[in-house]
PDB file of N, CA and C in Angstrom:
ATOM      1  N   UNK A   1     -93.445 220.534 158.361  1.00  0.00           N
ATOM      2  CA  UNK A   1     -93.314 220.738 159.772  1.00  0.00           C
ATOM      3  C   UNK A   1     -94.588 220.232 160.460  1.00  0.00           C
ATOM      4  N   UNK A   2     -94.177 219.442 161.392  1.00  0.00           N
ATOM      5  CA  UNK A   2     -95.791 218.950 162.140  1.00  0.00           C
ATOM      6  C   UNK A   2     -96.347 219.553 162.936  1.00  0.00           C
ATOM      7  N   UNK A   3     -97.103 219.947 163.159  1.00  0.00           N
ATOM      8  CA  UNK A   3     -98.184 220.898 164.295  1.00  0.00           C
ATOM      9  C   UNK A   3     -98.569 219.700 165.484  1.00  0.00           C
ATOM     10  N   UNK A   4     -98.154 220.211 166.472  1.00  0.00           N
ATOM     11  CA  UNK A   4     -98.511 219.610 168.097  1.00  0.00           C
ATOM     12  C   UNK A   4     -99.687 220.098 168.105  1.00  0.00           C
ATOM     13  N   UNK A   5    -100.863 219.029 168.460  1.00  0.00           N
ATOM     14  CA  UNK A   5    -101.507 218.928 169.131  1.00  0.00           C
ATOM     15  C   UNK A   5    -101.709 219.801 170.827  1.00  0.00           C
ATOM     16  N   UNK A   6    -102.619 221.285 170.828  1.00  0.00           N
ATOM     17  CA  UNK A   6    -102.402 221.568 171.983  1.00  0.00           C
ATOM     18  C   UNK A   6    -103.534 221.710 172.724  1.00  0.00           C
ATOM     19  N   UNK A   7    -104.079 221.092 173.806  1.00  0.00           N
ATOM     20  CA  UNK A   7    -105.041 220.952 174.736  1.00  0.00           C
ATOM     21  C   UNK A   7    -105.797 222.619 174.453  1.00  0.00           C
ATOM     22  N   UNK A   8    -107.347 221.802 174.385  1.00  0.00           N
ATOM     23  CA  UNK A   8    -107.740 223.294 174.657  1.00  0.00           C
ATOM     24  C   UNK A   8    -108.090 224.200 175.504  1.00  0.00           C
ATOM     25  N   UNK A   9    -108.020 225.567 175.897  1.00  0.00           N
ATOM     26  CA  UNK A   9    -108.073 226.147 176.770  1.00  0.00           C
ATOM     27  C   UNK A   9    -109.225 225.789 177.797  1.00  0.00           C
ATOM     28  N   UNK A  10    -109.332 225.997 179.237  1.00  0.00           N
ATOM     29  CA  UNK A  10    -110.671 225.827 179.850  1.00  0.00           C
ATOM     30  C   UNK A  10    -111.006 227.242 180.204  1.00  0.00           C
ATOM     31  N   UNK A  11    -111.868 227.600 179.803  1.00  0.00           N
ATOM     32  CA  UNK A  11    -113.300 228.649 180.269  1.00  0.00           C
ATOM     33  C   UNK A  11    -113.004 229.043 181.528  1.00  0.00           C
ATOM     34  N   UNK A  12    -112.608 229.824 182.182  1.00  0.00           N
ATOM     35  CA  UNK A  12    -112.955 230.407 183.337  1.00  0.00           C
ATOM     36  C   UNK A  12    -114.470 230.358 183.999  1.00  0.00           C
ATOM     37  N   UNK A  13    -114.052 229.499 185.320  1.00  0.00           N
ATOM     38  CA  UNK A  13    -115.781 229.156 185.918  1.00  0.00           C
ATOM     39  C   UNK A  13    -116.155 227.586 185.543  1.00  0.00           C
ATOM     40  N   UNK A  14    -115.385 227.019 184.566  1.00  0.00           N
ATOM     41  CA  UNK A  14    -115.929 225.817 183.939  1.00  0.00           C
ATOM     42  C   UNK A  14    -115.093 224.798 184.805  1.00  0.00           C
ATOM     43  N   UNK A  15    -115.523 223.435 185.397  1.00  0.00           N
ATOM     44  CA  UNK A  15    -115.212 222.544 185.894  1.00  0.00           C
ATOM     45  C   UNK A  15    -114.919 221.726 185.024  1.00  0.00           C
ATOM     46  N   UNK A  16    -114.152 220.603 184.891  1.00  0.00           N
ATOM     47  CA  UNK A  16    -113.766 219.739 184.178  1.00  0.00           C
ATOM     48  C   UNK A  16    -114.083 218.173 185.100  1.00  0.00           C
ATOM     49  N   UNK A  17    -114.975 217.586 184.629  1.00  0.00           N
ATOM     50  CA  UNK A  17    -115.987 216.563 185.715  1.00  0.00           C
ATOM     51  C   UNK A  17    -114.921 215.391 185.392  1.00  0.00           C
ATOM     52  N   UNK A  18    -114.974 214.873 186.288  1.00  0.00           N
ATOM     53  CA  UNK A  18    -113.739 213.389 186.575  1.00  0.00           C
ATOM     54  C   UNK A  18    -114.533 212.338 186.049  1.00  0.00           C
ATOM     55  N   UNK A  19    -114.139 211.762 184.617  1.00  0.00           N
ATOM     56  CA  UNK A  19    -115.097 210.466 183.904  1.00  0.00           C
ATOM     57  C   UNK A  19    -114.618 208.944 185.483  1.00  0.00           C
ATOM     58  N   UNK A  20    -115.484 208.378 185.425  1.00  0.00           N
ATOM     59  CA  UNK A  20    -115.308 207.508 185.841  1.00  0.00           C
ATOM     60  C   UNK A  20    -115.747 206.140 184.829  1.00  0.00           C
ATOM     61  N   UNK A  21    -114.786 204.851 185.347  1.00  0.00           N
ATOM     62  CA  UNK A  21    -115.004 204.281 184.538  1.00  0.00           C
ATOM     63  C   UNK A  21    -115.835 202.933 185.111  1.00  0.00           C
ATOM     64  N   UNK A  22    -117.054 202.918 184.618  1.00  0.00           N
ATOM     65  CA  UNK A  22    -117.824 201.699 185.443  1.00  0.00           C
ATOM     66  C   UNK A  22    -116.981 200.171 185.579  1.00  0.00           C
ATOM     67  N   UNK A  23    -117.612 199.677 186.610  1.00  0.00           N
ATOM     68  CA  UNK A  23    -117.064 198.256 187.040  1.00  0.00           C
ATOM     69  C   UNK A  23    -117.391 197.110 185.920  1.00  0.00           C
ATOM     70  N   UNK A  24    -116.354 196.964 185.913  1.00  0.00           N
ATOM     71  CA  UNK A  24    -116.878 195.248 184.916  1.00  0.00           C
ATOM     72  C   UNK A  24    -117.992 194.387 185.228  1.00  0.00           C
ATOM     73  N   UNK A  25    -118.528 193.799 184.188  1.00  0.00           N
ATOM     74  CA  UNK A  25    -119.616 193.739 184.551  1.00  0.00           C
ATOM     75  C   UNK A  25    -119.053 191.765 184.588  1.00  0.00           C
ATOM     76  N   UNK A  26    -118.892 190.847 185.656  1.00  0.00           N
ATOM     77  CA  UNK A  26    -118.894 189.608 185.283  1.00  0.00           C
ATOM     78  C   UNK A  26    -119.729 188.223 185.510  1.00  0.00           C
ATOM     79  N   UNK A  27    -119.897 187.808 184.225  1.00  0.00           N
ATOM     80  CA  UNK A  27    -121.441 187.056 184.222  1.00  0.00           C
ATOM     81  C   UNK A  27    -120.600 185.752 184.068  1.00  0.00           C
ATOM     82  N   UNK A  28    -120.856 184.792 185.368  1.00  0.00           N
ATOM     83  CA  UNK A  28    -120.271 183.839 185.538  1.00  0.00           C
ATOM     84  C   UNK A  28    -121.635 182.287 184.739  1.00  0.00           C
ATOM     85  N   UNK A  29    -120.944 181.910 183.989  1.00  0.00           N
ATOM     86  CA  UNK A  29    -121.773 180.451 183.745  1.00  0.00           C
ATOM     87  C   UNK A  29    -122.524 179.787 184.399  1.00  0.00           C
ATOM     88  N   UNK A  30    -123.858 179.135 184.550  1.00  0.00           N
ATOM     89  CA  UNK A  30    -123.925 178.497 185.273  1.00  0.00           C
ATOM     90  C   UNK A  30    -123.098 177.303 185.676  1.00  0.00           C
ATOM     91  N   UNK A  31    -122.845 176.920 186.920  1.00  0.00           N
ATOM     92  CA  UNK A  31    -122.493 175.369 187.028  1.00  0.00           C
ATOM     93  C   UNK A  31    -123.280 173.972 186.274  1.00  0.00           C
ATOM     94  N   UNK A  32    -121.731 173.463 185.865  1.00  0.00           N
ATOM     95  CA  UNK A  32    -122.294 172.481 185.338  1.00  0.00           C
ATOM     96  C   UNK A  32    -123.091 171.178 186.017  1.00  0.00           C
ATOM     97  N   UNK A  33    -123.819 170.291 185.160  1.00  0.00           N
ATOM     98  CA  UNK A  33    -124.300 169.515 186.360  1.00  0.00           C
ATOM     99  C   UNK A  33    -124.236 168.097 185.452  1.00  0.00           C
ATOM    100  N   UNK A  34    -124.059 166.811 186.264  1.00  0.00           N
ATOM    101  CA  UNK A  34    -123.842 165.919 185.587  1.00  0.00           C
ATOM    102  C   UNK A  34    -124.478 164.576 186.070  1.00  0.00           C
ATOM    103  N   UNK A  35    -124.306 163.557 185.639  1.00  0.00           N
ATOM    104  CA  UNK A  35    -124.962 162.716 185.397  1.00  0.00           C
ATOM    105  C   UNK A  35    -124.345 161.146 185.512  1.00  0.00           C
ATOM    106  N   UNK A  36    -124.435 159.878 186.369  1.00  0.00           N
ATOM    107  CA  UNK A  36    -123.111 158.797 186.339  1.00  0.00           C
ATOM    108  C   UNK A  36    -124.417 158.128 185.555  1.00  0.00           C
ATOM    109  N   UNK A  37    -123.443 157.337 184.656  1.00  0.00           N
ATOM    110  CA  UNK A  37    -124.019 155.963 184.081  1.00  0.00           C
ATOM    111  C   UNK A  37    -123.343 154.743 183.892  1.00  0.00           C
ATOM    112  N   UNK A  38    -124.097 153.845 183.625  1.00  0.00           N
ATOM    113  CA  UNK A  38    -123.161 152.645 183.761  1.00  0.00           C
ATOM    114  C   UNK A  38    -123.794 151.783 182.366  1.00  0.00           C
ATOM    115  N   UNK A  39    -122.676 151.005 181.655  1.00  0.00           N
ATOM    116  CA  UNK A  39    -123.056 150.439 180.626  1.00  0.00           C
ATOM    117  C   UNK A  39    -123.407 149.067 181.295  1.00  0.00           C
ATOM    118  N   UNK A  40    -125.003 148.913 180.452  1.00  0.00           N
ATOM    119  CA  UNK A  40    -125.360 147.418 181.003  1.00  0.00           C
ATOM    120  C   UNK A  40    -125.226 146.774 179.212  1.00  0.00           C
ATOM    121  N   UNK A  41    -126.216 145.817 179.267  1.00  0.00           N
ATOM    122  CA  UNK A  41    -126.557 145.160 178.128  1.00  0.00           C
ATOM    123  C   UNK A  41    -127.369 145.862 177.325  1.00  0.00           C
ATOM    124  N   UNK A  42    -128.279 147.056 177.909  1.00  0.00           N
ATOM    125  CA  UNK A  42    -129.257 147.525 177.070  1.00  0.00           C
ATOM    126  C   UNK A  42    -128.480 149.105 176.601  1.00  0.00           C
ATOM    127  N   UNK A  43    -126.842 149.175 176.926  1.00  0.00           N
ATOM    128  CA  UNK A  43    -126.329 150.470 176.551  1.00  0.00           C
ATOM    129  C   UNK A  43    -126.138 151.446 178.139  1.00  0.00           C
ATOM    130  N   UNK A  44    -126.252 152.377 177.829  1.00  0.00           N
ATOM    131  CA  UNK A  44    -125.841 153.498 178.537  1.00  0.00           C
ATOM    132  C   UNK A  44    -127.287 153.897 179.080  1.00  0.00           C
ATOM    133  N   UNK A  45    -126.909 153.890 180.464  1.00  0.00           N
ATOM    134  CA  UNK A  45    -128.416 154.087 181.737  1.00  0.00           C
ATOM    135  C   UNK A  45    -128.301 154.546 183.016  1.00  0.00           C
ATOM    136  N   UNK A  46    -128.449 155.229 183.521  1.00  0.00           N
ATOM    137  CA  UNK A  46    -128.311 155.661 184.909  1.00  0.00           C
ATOM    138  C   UNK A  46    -127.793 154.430 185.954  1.00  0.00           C
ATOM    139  N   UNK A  47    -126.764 154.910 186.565  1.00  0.00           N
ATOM    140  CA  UNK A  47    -126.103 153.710 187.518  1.00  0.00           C
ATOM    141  C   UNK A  47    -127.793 153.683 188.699  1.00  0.00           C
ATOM    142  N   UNK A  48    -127.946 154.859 188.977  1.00  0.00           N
ATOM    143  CA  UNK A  48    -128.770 154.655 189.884  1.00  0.00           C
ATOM    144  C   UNK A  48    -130.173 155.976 189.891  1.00  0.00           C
ATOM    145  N   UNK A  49    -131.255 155.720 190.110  1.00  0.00           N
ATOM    146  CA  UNK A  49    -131.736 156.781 190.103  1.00  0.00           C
ATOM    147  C   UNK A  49    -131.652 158.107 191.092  1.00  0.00           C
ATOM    148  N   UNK A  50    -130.696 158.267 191.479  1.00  0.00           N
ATOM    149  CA  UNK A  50    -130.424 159.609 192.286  1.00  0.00           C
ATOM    150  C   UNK A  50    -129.134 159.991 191.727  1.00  0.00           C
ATOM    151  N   UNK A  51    -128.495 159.539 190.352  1.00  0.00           N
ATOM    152  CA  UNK A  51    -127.495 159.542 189.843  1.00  0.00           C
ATOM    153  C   UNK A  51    -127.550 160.812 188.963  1.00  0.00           C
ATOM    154  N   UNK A  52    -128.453 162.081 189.239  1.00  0.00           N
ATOM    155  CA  UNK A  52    -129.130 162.830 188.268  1.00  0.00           C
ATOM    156  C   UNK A  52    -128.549 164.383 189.101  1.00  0.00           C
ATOM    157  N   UNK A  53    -128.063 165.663 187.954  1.00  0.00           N
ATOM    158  CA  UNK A  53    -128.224 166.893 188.360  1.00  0.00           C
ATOM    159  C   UNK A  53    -127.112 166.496 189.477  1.00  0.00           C
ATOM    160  N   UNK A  54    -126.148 166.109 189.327  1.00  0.00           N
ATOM    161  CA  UNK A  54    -125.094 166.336 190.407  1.00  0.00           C
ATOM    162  C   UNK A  54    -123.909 167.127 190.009  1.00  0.00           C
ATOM    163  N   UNK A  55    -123.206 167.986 191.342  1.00  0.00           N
ATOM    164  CA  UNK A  55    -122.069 168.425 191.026  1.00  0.00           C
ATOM    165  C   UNK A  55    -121.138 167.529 190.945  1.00  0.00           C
ATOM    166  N   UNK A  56    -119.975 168.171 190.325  1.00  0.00           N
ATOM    167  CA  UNK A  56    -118.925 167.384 190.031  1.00  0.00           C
ATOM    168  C   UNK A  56    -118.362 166.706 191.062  1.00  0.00           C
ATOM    169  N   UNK A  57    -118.171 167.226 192.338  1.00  0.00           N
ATOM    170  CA  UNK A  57    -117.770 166.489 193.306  1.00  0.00           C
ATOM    171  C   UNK A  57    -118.346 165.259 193.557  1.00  0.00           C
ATOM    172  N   UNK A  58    -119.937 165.258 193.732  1.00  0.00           N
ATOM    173  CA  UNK A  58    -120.368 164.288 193.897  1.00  0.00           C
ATOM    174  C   UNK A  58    -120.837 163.180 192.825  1.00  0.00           C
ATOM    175  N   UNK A  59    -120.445 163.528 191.600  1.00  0.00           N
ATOM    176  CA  UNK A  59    -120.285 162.592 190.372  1.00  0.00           C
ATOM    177  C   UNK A  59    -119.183 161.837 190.668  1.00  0.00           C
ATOM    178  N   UNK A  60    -117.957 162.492 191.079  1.00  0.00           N
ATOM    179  CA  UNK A  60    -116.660 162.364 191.536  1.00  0.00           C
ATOM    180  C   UNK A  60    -116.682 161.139 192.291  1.00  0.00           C
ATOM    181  N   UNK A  61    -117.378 161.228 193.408  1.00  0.00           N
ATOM    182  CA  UNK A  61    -117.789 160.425 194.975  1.00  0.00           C
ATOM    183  C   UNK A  61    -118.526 159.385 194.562  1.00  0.00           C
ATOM    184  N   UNK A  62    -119.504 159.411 193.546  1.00  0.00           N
ATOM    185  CA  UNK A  62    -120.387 158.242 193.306  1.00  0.00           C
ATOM    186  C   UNK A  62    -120.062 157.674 191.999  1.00  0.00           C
ATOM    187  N   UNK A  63    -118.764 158.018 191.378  1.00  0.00           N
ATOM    188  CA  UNK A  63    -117.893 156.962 190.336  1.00  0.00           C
ATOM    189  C   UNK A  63    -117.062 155.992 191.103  1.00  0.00           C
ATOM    190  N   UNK A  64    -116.477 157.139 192.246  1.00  0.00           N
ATOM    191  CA  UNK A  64    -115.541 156.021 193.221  1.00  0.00           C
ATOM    192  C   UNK A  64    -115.909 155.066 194.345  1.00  0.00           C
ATOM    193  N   UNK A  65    -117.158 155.610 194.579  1.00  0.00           N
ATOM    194  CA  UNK A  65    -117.961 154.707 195.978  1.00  0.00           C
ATOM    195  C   UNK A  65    -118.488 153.301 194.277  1.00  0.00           C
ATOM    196  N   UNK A  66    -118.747 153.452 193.101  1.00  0.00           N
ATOM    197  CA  UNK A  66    -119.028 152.159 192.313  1.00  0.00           C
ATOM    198  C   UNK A  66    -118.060 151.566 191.733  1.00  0.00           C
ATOM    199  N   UNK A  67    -116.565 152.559 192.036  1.00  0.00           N
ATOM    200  CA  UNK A  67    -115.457 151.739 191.625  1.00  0.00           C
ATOM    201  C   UNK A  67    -114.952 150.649 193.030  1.00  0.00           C
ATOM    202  N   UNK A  68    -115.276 151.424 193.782  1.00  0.00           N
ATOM    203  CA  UNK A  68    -115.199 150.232 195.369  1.00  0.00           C
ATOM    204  C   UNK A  68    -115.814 149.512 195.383  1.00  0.00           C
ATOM    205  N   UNK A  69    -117.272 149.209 195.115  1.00  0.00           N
ATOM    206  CA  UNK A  69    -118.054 148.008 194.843  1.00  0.00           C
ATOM    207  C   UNK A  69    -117.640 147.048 193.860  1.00  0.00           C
ATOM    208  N   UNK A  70    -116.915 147.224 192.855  1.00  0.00           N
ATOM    209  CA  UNK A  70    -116.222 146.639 192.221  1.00  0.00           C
ATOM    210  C   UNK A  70    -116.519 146.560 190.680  1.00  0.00           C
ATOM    211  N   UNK A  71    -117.426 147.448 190.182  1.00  0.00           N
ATOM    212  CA  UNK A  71    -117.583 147.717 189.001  1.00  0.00           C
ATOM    213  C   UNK A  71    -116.475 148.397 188.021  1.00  0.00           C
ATOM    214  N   UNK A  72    -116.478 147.660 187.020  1.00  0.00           N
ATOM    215  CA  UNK A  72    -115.434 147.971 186.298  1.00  0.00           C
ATOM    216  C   UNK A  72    -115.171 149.672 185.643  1.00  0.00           C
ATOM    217  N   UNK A  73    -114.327 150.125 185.369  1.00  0.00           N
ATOM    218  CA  UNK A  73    -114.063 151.727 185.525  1.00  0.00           C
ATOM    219  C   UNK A  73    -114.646 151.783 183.737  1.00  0.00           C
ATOM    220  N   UNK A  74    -114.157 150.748 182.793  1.00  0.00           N
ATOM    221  CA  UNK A  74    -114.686 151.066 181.622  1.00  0.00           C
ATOM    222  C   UNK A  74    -116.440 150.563 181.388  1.00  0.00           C
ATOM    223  N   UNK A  75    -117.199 150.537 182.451  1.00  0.00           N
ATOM    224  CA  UNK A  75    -118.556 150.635 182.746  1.00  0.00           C
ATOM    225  C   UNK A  75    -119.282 151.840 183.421  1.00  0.00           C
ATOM    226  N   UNK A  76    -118.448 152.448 183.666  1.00  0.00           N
ATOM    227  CA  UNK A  76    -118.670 153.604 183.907  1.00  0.00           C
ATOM    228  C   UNK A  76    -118.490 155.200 183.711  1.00  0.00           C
ATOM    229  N   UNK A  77    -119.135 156.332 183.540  1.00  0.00           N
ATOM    230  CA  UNK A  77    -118.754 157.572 183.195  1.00  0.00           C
ATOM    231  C   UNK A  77    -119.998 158.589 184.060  1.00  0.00           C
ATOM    232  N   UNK A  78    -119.340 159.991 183.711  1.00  0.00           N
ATOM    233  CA  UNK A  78    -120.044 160.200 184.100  1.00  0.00           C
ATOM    234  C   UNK A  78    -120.180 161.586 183.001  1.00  0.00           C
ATOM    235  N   UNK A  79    -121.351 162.401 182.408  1.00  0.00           N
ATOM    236  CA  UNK A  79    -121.799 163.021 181.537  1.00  0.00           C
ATOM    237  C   UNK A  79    -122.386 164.404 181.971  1.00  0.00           C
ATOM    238  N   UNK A  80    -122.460 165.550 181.321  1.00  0.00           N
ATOM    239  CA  UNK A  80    -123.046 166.787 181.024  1.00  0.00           C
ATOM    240  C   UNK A  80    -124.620 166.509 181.400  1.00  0.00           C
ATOM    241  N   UNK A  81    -125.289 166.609 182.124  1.00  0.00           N
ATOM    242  CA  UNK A  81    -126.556 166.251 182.531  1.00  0.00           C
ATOM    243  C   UNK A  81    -127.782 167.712 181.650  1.00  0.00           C
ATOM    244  N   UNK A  82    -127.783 167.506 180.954  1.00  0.00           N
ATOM    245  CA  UNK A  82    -128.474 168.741 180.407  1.00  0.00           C
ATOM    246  C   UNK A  82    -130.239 168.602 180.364  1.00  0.00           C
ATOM    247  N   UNK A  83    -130.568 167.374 181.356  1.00  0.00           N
ATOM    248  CA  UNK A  83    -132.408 167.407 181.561  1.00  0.00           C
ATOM    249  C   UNK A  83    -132.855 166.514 180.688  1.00  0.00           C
ATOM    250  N   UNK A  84    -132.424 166.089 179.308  1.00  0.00           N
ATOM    251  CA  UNK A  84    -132.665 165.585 178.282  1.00  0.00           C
ATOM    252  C   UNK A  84    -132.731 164.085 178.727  1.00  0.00           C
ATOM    253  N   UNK A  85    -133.466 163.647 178.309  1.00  0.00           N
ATOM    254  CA  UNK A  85    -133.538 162.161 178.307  1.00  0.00           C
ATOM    255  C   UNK A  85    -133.258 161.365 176.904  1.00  0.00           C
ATOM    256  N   UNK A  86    -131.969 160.155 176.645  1.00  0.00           N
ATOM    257  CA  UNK A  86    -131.906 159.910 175.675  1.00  0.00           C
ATOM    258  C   UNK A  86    -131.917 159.080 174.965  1.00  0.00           C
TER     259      UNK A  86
END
């Protein structure tokens, strides 16, 4: 025969305190930041020097403002900019 489980009595005088449950705690990534380059003859090099530490949008903007100039799309990318020089 199984025995139920029965709450235990409360104490007369004794409060029963309301747990609360803390807020999530959320730790967002930094943003990424990136980098356009363009393949010359000597390899893979910065299209331009202000081509550095950009958001994506404007990696975005300055692949397509060098695809309008007329540089070819497989001369270009754009990369994880992590400070490193390589």
């Amino acid at each position: 025969m199984a025995h139920e489980l029965q709450p235990k009595p409360v104490r007369p005088g004794t409060q029963i305190a309301e747990v609360k449950t803390p807020e999530p705690v959320v730790i967002t990534p930094p943003e990424r930041r990136y980098r356009v380059e363009e393949l010359t003859t000597q390899g893979w090099e910065l299209a331009d020097a202000d081509c550095v530490n950009l958001s994506r949008e404007k990696a975005s903007d300055l692949l397509q403002r060098y695809l309008n100039d007329g540089i070819a799309p497989n001369r270009l990318r754009a990369v994880i900019d992590d400070g490193k020089k390589e």
